[in-house]
Every structure is written in structure tokens, then in C-alpha cells.
Protein backbone atom coordinates (compact mmCIF):
# COMPACT_ATOMS: atom_id res chain seq x y z
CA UNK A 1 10.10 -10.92 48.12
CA UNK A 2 13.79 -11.11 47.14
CA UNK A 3 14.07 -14.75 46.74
CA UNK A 4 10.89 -14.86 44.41
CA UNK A 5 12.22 -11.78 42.17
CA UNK A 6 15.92 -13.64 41.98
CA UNK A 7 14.25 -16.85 41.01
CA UNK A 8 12.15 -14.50 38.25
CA UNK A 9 14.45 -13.25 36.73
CA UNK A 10 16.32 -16.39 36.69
CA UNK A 11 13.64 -17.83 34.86
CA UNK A 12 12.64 -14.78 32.89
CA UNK A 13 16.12 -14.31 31.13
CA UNK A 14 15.07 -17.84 29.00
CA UNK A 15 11.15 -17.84 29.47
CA UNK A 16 9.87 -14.40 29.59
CA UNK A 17 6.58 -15.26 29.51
CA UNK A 18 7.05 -17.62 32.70
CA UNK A 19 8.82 -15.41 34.75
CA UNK A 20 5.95 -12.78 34.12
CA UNK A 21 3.38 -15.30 35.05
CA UNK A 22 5.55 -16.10 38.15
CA UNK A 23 5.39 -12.65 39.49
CA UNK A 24 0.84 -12.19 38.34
CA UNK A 25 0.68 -15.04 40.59
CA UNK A 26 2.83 -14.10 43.53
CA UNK A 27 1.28 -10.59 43.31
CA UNK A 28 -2.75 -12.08 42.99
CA UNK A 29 -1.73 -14.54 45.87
CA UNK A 30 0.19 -12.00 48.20
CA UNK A 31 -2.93 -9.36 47.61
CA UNK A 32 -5.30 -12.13 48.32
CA UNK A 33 -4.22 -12.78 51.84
CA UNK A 34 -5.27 -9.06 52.17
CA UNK A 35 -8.66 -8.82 50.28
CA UNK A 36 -9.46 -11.87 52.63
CA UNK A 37 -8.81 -10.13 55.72
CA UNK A 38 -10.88 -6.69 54.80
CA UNK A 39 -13.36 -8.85 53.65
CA UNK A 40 -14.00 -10.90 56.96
CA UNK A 41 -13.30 -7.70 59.03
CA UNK A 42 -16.99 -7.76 60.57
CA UNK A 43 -17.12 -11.05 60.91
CA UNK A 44 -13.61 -11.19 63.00
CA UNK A 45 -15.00 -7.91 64.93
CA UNK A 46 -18.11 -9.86 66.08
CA UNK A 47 -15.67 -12.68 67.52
CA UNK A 48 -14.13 -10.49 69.08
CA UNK A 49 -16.66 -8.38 70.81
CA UNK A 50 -17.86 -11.75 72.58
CA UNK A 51 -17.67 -11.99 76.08
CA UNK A 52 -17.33 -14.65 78.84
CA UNK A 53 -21.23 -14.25 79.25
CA UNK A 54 -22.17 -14.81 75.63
CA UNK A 55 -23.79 -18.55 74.52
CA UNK A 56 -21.09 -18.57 71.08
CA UNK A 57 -17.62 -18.19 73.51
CA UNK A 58 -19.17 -21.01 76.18
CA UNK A 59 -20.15 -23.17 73.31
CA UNK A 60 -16.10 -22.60 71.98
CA UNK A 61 -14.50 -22.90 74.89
CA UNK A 62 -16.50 -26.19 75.94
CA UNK A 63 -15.01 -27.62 72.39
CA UNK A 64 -11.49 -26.37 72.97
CA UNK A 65 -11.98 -28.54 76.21
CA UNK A 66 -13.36 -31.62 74.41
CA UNK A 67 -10.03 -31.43 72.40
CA UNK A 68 -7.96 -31.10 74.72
CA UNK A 69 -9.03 -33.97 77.02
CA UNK A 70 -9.40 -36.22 73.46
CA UNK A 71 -5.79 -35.19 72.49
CA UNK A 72 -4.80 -36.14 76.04
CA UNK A 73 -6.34 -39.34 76.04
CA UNK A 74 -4.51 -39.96 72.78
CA UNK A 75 -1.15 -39.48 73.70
CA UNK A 76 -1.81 -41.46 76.90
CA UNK A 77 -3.08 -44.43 74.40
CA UNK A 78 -0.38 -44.23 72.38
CA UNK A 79 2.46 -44.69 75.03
């Protein structure tokens, strides 16, 4: 946060009005991130309370292996 205030009040000392904009943004962006994440809270808990028996971690897994042998068979190509 200390390089954003020193560039603020850089700014601010000739364009008040931008430097005050500067920090509504950083503020509405910073408290976004964490609105976001108590939003999707149930959403992350039911990912997480998956197990190696369910049909949605099989079905993700099985993917994550697709990809991998894909990315694989890229790299080989491209050598």
C-alpha cells in the first residue's frame, strides 16, 4: 500500500481530484478481492468437501490428466 499512497500523493499535490480517484479505486478494487471470496464461500466449501469417491473430483482429475498428457505431447512436438 505504500507505493500506491507515495504515487497519490505525488499526483494529488497537482490533481487533487486524481489522486482521490486513485485511492476510490485502489480501495473498491482491494475490497473486491474480498467481497468475492465471502461471496463464493459455499461454493469453495462444496469443492472442498469432495472426496476421491465423488463423480465431480473423477470427472476433474480425468481433465487435469487430459492436460497434462496434451501439454506433454506439445512440448515433445515442439522440440
Amino acid at each position: 500500500m505504500a507505493p500506491m499512497l507515495k504515487v497519490t500523493f505525488k499526483l494529488a499535490s497537482s490533481n487533487p481530484l486524481y489522486g482521490v480517484s486513485l485511492i476510490a479505486m485502489y480501495g473498491a478494487g482491494h475490497c473486491s478481492v474480498i467481497v468475492f471470496a465471502g461471496t463464493f464461500t459455499g461454493l469453495v466449501q462444496r469443492y472442498m468437501d469432495w472426496n476421491e469417491k465423488s463423480k465431480g473430483a473423477l470427472v476433474v482429475r480425468k481433465v487435469c490428466g487430459v492436460l497434462v498428457l496434451l501439454g506433454g505431447v506439445y512440448l515433445i512436438y515442439v522440440a
